[in-house]
C-alpha atoms as a PDB file:
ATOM      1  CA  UNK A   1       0.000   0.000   0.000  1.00  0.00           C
ATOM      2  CA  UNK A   2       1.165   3.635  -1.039  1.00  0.00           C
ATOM      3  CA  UNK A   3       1.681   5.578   1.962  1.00  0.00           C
ATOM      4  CA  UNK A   4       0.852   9.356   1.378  1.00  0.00           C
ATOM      5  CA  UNK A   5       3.984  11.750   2.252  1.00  0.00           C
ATOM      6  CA  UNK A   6       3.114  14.084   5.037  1.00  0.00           C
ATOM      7  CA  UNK A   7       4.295  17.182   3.832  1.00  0.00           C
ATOM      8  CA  UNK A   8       2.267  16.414   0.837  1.00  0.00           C
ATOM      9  CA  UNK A   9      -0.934  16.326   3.286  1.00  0.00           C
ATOM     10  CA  UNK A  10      -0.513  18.710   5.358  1.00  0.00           C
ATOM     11  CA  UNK A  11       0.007  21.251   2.578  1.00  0.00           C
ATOM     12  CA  UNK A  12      -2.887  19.994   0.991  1.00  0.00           C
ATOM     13  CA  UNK A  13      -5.025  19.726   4.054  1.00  0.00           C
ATOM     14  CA  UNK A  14      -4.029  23.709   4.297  1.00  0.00           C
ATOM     15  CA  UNK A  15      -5.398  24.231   0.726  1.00  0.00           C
ATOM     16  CA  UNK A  16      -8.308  22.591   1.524  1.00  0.00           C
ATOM     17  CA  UNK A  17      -8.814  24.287   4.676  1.00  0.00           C
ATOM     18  CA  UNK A  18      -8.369  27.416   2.622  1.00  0.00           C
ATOM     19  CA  UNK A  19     -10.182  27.161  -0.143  1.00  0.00           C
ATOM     20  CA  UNK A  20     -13.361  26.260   2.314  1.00  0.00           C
ATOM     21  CA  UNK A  21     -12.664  29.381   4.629  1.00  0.00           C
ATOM     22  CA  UNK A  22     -15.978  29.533   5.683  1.00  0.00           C
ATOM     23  CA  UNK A  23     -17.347  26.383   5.870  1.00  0.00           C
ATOM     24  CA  UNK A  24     -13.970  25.534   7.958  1.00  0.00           C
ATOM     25  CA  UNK A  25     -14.492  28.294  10.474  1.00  0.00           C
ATOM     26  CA  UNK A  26     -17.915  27.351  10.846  1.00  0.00           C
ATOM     27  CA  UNK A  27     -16.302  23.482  11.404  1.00  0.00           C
ATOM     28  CA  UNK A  28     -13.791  25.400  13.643  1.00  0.00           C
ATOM     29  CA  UNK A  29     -16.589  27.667  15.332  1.00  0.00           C
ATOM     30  CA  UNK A  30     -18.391  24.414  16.780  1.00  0.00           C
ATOM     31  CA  UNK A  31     -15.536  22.953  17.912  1.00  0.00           C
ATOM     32  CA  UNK A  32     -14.534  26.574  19.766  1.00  0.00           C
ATOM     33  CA  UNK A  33     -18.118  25.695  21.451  1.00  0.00           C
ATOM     34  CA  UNK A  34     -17.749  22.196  22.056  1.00  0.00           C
ATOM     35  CA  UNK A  35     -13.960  23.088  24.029  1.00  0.00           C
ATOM     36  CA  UNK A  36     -15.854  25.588  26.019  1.00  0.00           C
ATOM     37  CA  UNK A  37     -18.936  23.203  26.780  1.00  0.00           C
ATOM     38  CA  UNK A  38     -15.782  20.919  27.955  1.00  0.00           C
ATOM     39  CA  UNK A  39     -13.656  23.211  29.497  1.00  0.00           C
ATOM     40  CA  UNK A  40     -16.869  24.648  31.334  1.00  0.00           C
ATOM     41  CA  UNK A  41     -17.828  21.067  32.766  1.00  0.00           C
ATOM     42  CA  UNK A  42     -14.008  20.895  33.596  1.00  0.00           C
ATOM     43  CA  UNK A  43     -13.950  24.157  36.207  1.00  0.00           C
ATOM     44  CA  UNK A  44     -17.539  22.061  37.382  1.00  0.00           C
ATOM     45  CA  UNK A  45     -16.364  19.144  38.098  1.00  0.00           C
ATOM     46  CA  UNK A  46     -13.241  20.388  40.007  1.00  0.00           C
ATOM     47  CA  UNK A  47     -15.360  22.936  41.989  1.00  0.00           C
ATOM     48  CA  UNK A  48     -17.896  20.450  42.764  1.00  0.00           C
ATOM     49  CA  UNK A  49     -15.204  18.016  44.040  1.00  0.00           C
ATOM     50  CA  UNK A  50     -13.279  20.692  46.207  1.00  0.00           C
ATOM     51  CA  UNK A  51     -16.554  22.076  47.727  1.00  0.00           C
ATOM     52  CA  UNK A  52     -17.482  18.442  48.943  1.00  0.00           C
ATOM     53  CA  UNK A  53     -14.041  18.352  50.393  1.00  0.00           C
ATOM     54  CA  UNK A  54     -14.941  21.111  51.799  1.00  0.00           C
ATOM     55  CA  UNK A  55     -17.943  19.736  53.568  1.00  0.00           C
ATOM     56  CA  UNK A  56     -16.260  16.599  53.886  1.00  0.00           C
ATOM     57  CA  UNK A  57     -13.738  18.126  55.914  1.00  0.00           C
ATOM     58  CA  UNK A  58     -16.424  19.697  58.620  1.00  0.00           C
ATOM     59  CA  UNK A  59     -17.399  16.090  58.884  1.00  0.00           C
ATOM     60  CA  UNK A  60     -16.661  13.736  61.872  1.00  0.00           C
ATOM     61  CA  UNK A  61     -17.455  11.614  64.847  1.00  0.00           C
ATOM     62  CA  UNK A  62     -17.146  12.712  68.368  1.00  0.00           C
ATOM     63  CA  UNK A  63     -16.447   9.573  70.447  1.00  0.00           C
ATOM     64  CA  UNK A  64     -17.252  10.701  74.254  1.00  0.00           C
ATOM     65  CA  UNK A  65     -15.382   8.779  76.917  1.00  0.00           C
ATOM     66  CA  UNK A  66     -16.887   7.589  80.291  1.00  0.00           C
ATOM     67  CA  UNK A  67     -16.555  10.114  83.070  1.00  0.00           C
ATOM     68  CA  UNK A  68     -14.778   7.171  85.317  1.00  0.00           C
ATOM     69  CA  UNK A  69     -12.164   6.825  81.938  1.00  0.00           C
ATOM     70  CA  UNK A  70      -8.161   7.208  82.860  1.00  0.00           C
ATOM     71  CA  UNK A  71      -6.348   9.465  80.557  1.00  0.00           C
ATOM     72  CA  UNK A  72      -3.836   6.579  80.194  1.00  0.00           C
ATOM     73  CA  UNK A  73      -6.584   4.644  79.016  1.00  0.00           C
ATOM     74  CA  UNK A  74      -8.245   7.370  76.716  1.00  0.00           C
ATOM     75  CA  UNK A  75      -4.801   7.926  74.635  1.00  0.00           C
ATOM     76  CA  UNK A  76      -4.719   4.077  74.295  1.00  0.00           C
ATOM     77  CA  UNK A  77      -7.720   4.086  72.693  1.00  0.00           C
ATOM     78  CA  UNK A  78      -6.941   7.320  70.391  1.00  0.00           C
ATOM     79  CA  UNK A  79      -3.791   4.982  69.466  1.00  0.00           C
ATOM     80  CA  UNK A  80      -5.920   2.223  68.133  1.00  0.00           C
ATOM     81  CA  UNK A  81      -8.986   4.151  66.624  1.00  0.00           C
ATOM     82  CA  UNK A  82      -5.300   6.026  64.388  1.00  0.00           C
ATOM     83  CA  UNK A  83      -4.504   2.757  63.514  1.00  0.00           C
ATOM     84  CA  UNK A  84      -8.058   1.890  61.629  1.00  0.00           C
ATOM     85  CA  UNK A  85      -8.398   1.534  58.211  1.00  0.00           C
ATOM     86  CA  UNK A  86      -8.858   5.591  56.396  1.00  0.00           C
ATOM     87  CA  UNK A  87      -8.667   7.021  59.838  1.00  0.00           C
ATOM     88  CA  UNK A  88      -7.029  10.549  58.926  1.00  0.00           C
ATOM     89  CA  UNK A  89      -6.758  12.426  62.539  1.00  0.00           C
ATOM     90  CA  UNK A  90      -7.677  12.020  65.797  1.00  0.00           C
ATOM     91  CA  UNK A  91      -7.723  14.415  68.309  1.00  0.00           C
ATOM     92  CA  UNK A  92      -8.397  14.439  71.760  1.00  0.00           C
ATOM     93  CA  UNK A  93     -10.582  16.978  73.738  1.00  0.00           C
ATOM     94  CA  UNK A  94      -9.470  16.467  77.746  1.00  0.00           C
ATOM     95  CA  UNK A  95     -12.568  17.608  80.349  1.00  0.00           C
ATOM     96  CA  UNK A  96     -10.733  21.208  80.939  1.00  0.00           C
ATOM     97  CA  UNK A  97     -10.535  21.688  76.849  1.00  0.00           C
ATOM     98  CA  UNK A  98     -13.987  20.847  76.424  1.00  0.00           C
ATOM     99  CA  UNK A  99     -15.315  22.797  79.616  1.00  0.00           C
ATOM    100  CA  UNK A 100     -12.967  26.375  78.135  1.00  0.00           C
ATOM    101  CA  UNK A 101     -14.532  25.804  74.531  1.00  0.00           C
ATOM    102  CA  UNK A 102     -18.260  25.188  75.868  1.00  0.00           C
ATOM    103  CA  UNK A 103     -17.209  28.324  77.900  1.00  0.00           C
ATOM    104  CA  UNK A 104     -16.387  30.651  75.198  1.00  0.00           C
ATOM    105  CA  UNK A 105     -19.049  29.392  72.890  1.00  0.00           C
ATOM    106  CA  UNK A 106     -21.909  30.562  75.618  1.00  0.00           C
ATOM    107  CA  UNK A 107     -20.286  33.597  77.449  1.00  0.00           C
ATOM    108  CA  UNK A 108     -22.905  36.028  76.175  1.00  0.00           C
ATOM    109  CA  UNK A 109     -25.684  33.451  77.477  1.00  0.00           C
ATOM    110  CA  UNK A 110     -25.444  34.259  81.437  1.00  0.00           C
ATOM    111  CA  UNK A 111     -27.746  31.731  82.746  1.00  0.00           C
ATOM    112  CA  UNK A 112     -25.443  29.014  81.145  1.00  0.00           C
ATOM    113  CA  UNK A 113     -22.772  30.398  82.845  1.00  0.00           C
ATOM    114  CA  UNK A 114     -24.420  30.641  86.002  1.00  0.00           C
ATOM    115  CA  UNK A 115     -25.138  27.121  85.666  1.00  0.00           C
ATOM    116  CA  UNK A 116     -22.123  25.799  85.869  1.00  0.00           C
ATOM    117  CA  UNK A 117     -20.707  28.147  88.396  1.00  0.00           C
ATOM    118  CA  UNK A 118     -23.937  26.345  90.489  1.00  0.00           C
ATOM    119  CA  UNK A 119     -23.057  22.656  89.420  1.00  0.00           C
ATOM    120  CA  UNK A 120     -19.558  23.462  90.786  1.00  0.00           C
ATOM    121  CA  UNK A 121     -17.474  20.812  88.798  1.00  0.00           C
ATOM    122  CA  UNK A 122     -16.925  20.181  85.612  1.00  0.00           C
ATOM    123  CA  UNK A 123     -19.663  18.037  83.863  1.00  0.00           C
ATOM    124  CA  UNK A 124     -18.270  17.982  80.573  1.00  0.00           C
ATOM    125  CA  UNK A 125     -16.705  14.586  79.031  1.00  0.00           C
ATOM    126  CA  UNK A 126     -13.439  14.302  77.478  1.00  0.00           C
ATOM    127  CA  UNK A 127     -13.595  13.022  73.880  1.00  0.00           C
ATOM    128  CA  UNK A 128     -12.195  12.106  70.990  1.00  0.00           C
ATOM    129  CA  UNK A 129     -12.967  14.008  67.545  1.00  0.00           C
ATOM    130  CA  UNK A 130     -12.453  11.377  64.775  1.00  0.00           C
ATOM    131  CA  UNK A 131     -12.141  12.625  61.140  1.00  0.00           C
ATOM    132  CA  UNK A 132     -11.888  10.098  58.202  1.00  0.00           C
ATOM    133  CA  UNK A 133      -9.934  10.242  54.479  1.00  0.00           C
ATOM    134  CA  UNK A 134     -13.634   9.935  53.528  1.00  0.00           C
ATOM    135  CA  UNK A 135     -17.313   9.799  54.176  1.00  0.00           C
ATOM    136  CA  UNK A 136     -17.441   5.610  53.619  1.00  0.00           C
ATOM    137  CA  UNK A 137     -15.482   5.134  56.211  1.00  0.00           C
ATOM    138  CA  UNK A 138     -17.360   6.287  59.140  1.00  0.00           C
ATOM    139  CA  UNK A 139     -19.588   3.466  59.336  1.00  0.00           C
ATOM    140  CA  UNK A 140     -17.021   1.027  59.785  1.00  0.00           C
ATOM    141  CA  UNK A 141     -15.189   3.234  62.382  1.00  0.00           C
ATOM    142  CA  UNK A 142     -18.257   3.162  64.194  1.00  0.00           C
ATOM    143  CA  UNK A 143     -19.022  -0.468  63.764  1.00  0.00           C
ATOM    144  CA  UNK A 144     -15.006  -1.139  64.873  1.00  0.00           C
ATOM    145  CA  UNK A 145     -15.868   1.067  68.182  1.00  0.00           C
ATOM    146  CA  UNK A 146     -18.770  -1.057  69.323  1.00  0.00           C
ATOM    147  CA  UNK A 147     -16.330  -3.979  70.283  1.00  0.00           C
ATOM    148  CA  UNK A 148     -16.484  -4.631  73.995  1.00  0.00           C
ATOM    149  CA  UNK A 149     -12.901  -3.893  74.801  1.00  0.00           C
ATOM    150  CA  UNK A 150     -14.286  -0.069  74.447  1.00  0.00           C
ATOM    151  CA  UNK A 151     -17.519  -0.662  76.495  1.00  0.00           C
ATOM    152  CA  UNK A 152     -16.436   0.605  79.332  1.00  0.00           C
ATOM    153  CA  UNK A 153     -14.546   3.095  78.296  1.00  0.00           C
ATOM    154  CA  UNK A 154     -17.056   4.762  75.743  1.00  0.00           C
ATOM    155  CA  UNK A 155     -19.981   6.488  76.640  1.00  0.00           C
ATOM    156  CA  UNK A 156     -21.430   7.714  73.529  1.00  0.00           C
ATOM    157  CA  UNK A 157     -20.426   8.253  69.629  1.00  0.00           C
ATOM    158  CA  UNK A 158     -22.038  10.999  67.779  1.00  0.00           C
ATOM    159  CA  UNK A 159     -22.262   9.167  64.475  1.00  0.00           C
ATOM    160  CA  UNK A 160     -25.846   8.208  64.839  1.00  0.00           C
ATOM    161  CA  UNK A 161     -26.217  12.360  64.681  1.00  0.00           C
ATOM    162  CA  UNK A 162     -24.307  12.874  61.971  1.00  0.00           C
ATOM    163  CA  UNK A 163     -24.622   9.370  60.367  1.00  0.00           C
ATOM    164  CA  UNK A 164     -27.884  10.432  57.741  1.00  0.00           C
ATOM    165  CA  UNK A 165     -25.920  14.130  56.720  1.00  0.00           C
ATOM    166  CA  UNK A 166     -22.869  11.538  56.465  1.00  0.00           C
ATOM    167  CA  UNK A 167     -24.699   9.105  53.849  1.00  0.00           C
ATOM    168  CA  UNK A 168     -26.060  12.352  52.290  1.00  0.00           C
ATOM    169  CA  UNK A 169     -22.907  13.521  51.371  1.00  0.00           C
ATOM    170  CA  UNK A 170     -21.727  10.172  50.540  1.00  0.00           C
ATOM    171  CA  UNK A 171     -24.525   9.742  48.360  1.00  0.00           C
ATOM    172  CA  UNK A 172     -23.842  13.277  46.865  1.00  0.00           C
ATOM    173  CA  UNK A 173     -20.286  12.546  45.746  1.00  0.00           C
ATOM    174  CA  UNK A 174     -20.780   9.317  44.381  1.00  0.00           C
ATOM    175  CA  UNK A 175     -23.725  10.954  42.017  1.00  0.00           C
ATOM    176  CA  UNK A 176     -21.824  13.985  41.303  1.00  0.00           C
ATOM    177  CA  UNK A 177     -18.802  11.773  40.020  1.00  0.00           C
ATOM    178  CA  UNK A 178     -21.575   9.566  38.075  1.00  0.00           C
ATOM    179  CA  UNK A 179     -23.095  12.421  36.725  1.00  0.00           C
ATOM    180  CA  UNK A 180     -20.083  14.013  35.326  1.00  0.00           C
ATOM    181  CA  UNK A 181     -18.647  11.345  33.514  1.00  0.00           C
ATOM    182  CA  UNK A 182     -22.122  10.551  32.051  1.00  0.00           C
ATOM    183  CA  UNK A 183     -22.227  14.424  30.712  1.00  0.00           C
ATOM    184  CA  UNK A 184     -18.478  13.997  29.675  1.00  0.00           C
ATOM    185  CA  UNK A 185     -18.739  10.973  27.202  1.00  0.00           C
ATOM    186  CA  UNK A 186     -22.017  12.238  25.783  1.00  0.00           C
ATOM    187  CA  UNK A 187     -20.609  15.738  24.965  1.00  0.00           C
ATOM    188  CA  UNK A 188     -17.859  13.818  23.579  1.00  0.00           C
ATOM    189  CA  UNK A 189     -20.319  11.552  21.319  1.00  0.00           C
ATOM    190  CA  UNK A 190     -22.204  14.952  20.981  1.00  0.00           C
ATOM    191  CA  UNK A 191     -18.889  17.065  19.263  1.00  0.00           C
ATOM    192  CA  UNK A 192     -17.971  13.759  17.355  1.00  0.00           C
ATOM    193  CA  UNK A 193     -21.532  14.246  15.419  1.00  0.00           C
ATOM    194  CA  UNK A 194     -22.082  17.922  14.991  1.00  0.00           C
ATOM    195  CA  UNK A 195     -18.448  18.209  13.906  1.00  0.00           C
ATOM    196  CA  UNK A 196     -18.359  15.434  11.652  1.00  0.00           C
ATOM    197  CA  UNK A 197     -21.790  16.863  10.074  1.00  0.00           C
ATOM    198  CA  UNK A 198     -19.789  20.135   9.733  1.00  0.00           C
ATOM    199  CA  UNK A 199     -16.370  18.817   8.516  1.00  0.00           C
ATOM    200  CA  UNK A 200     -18.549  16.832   5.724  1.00  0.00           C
ATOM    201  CA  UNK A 201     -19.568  19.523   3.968  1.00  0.00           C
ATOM    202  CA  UNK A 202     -16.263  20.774   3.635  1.00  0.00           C
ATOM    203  CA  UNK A 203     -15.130  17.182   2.342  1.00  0.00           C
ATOM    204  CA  UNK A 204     -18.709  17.280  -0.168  1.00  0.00           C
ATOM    205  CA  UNK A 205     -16.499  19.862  -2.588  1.00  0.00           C
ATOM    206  CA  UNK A 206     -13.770  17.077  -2.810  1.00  0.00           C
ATOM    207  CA  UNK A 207     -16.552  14.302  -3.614  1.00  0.00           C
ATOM    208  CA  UNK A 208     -15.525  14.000  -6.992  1.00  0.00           C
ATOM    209  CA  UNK A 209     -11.953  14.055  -6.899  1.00  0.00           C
ATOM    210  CA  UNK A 210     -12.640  11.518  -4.004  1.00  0.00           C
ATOM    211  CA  UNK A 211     -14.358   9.189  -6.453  1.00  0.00           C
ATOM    212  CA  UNK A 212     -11.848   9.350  -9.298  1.00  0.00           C
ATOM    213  CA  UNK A 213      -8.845   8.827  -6.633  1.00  0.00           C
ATOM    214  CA  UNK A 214     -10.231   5.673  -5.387  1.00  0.00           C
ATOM    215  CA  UNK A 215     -11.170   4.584  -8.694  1.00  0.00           C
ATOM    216  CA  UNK A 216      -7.378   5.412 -10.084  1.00  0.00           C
ATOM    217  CA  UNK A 217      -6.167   3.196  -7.010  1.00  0.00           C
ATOM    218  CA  UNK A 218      -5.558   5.546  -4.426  1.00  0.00           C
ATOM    219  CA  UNK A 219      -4.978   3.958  -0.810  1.00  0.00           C
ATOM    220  CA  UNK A 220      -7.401   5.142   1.543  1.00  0.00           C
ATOM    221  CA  UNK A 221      -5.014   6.966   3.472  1.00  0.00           C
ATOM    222  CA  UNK A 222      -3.919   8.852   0.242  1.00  0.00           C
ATOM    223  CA  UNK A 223      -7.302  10.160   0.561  1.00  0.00           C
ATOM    224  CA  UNK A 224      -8.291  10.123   3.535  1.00  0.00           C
ATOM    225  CA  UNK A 225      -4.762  12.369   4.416  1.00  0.00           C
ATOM    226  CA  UNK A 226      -5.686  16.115   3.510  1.00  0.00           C
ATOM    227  CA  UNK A 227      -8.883  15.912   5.074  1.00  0.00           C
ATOM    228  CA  UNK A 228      -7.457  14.236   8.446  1.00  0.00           C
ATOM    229  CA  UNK A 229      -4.440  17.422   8.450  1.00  0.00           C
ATOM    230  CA  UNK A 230      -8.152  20.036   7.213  1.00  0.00           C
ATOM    231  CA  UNK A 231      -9.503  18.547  10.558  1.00  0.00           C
ATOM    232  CA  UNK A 232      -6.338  18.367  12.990  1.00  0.00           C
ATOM    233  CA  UNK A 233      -6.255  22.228  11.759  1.00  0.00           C
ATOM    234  CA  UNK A 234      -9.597  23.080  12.482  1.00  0.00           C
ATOM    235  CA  UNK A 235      -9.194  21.350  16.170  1.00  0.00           C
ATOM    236  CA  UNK A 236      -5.504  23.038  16.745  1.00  0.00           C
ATOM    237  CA  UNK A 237      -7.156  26.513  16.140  1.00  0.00           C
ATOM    238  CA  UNK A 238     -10.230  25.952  18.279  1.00  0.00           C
ATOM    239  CA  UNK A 239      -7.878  25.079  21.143  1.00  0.00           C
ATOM    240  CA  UNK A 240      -6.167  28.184  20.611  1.00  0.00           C
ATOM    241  CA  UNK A 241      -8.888  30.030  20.867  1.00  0.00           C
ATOM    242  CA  UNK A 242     -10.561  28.339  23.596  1.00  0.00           C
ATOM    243  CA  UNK A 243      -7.124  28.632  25.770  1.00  0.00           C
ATOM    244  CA  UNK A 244      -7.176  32.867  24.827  1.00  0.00           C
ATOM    245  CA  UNK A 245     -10.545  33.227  26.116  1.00  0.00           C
ATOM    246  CA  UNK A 246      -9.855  30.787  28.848  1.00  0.00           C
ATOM    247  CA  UNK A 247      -7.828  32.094  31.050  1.00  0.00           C
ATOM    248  CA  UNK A 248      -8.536  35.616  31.123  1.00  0.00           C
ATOM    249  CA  UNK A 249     -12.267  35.366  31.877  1.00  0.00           C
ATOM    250  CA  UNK A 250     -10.827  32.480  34.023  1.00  0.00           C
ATOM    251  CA  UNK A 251      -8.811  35.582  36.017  1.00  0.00           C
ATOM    252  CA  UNK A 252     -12.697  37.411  36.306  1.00  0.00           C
ATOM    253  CA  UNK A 253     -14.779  34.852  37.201  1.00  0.00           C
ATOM    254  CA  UNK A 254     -12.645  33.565  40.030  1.00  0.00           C
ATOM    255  CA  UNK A 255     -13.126  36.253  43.007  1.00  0.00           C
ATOM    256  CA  UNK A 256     -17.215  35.685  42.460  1.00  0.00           C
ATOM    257  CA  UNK A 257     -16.627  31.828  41.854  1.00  0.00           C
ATOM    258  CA  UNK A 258     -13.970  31.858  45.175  1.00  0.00           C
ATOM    259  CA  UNK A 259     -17.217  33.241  47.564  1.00  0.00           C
ATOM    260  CA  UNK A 260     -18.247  29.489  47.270  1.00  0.00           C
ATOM    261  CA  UNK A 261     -15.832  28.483  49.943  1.00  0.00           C
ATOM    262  CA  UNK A 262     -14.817  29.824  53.309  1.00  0.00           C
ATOM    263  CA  UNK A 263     -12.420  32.311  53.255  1.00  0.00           C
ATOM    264  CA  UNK A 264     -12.012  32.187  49.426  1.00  0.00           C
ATOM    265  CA  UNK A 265      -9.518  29.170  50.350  1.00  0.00           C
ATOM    266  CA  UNK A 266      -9.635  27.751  46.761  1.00  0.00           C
ATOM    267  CA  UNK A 267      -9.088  29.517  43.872  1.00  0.00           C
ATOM    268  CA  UNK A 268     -10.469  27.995  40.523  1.00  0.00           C
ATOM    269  CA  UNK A 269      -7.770  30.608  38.905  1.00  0.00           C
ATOM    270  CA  UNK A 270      -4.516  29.648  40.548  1.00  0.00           C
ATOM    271  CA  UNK A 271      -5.743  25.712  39.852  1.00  0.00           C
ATOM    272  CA  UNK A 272      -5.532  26.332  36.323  1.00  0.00           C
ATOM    273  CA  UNK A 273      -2.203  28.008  36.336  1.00  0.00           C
ATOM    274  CA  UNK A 274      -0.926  25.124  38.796  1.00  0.00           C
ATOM    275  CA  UNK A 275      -2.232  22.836  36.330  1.00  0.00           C
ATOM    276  CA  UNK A 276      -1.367  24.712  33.420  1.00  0.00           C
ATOM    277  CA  UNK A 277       0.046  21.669  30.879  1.00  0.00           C
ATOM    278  CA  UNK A 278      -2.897  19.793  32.276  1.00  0.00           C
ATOM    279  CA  UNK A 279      -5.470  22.071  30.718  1.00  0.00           C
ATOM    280  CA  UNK A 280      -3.146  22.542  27.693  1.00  0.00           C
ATOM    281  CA  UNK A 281      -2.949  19.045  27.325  1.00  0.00           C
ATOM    282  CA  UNK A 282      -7.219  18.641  27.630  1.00  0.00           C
ATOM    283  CA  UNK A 283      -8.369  20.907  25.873  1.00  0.00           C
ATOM    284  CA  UNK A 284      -5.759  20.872  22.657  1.00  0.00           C
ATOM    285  CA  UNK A 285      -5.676  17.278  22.708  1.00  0.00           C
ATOM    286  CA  UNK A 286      -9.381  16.984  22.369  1.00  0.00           C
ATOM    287  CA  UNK A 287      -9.817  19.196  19.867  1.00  0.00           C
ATOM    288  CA  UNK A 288      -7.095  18.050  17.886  1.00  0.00           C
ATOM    289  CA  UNK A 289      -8.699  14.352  18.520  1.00  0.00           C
ATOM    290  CA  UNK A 290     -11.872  15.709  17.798  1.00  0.00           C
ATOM    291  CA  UNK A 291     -11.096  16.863  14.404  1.00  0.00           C
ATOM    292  CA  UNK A 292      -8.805  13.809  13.577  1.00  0.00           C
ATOM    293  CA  UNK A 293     -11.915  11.472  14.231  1.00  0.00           C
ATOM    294  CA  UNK A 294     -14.489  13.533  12.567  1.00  0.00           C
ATOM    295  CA  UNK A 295     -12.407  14.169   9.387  1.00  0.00           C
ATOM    296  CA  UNK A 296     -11.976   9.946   8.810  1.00  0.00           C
ATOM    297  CA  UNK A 297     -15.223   9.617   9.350  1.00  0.00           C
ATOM    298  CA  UNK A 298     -16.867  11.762   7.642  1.00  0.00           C
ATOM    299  CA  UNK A 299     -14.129  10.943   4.377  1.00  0.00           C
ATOM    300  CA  UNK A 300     -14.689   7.386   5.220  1.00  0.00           C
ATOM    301  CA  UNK A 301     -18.447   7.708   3.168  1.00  0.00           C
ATOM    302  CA  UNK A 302     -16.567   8.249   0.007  1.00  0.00           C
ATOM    303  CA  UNK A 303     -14.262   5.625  -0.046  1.00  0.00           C
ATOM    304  CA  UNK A 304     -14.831   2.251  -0.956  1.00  0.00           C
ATOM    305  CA  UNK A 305     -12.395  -0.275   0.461  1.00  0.00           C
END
């Protein structure tokens, strides 16, 4: 089989791209809309995930020890809830701590405080706050704390409180991830079609000298060559385009976009710069693929192999 030079394609697929000028910006036009439709579910996805961490991170279980419990024995216990499977930190809350918090968190309230100066000790419980790599684990740090080596020394775990807001956000995350790789492959599928449907009226000029190639003896990829350079072209300008706009209103959006979290402690902006071959990488290489696979295809109805 005849393999087609590629300078001799890729200064034909520039004539063809050429001579087509507007059909091929309009091919290039829906592919500038497809990279945004992408790059927009992009900046979604990777807010959505870093606001759940967000929330995720607010997220634990308060394991109250009994009031008769030994310190000795307490840190013993923090020692082998840090040694459970996704356990990220534990931290431990003595009587005193949790007596100066409760304190500070109810000094404007004076009957509260009159309360306790009434009780005259402290009736607070030392604890342990328990915070997991994520949201699954929690029910089988729970589970792991009802073995009766802690029954005496545990008087209550908050995880039936926070257990349903727990499998909420569980539930959340698991749909959110499901959800955006459902809308990623069918806006794929989607540009596929609408630019192959574009890209084959640029080809429909060529139909003719399509035919008579093929019916000379042409090798597909003889053919097929031009067109697949006419469509890398289109894609490799669409990503240009897409990356100038990008960043910039990128720059704009993220102050507004950064009132999402507390603080502003993420910024969508300084991800993409951190990340800046990353999004290079995405977005060029799937317009360039884009325009690659819509170009054979769309040739591909002319050819008869």
């Amino acid at each position: 089989m005849r393999i087609f030079p590629l300078g001799r394609a890729i200064y034909s697929g520039v004539v063809h791209f050429w001579r087509n000028i507007w059909i091929s910006l309009a091919a290039t036009g829906v592919m500038i809309l497809t990279l945004a439709m992408m790059s927009v579910l992009l900046l979604v996805t990777i807010l959505g995930q870093n606001i759940i961490k967000g929330i995720e991170s607010k997220v634990d279980i308060t394991v109250f020890m009994a009031d008769d419990a030994q310190e000795a024995a307490v840190m013993a216990v923090k020692t082998d809830i840090e040694g459970f499977k996704n356990v990220e930190d534990v931290t431990y809350v003595s009587k005193d701590q949790a007596l100066s918090a409760f304190r500070e968190k109810h000094k404007d309230n004076p009957r509260i405080s009159q309360a306790l100066e009434e009780i005259g000790n402290n009736p607070l419980q030392s604890a342990l706050v328990v915070r997991a790599n994520n949201t699954d684990a929690y029910d089988s740090i729970n589970e792991s704390l009802k073995s009766p080596k802690y029954e005496r020394l545990i008087a209550r775990v908050t995880y039936d409180d926070n257990s349903e807001i727990i499998t909420r956000l569980s539930t959340v995350m698991k749909t959110t991830r499901r959800v955006g790789l459902g809308i990623t492959v069918a806006l794929g599928i989607i540009a596929v079609l609408v630019t192959f449907n574009t890209i084959r009226l640029a080809i429909y000029g060529y139909h003719r000298e399509i035919e008579i190639m093929t019916l000379v003896g042409a090798s597909p990829w003889f053919v097929k060559g031009p067109f697949v350079i006419e469509g890398i072209l289109a894609g490799g300008i669409a990503s240009i385009v897409t990356l100038v706009f990008f960043y910039p209103l990128l720059y704009i959006m993220s102050p507004k976009v950064g009132a999402f979290f507390v603080d502003n402690q993420f910024s969508i902006y300084n991800w993409a710069v951190n990340n800046l071959l990353l999004v290079i990488f995405l977005i060029c290489g799937t317009g360039i693929l884009i325009g690659a696979i819509s170009s054979v295809i769309a040739v591909q109805r002319y050819l008869k192999e």
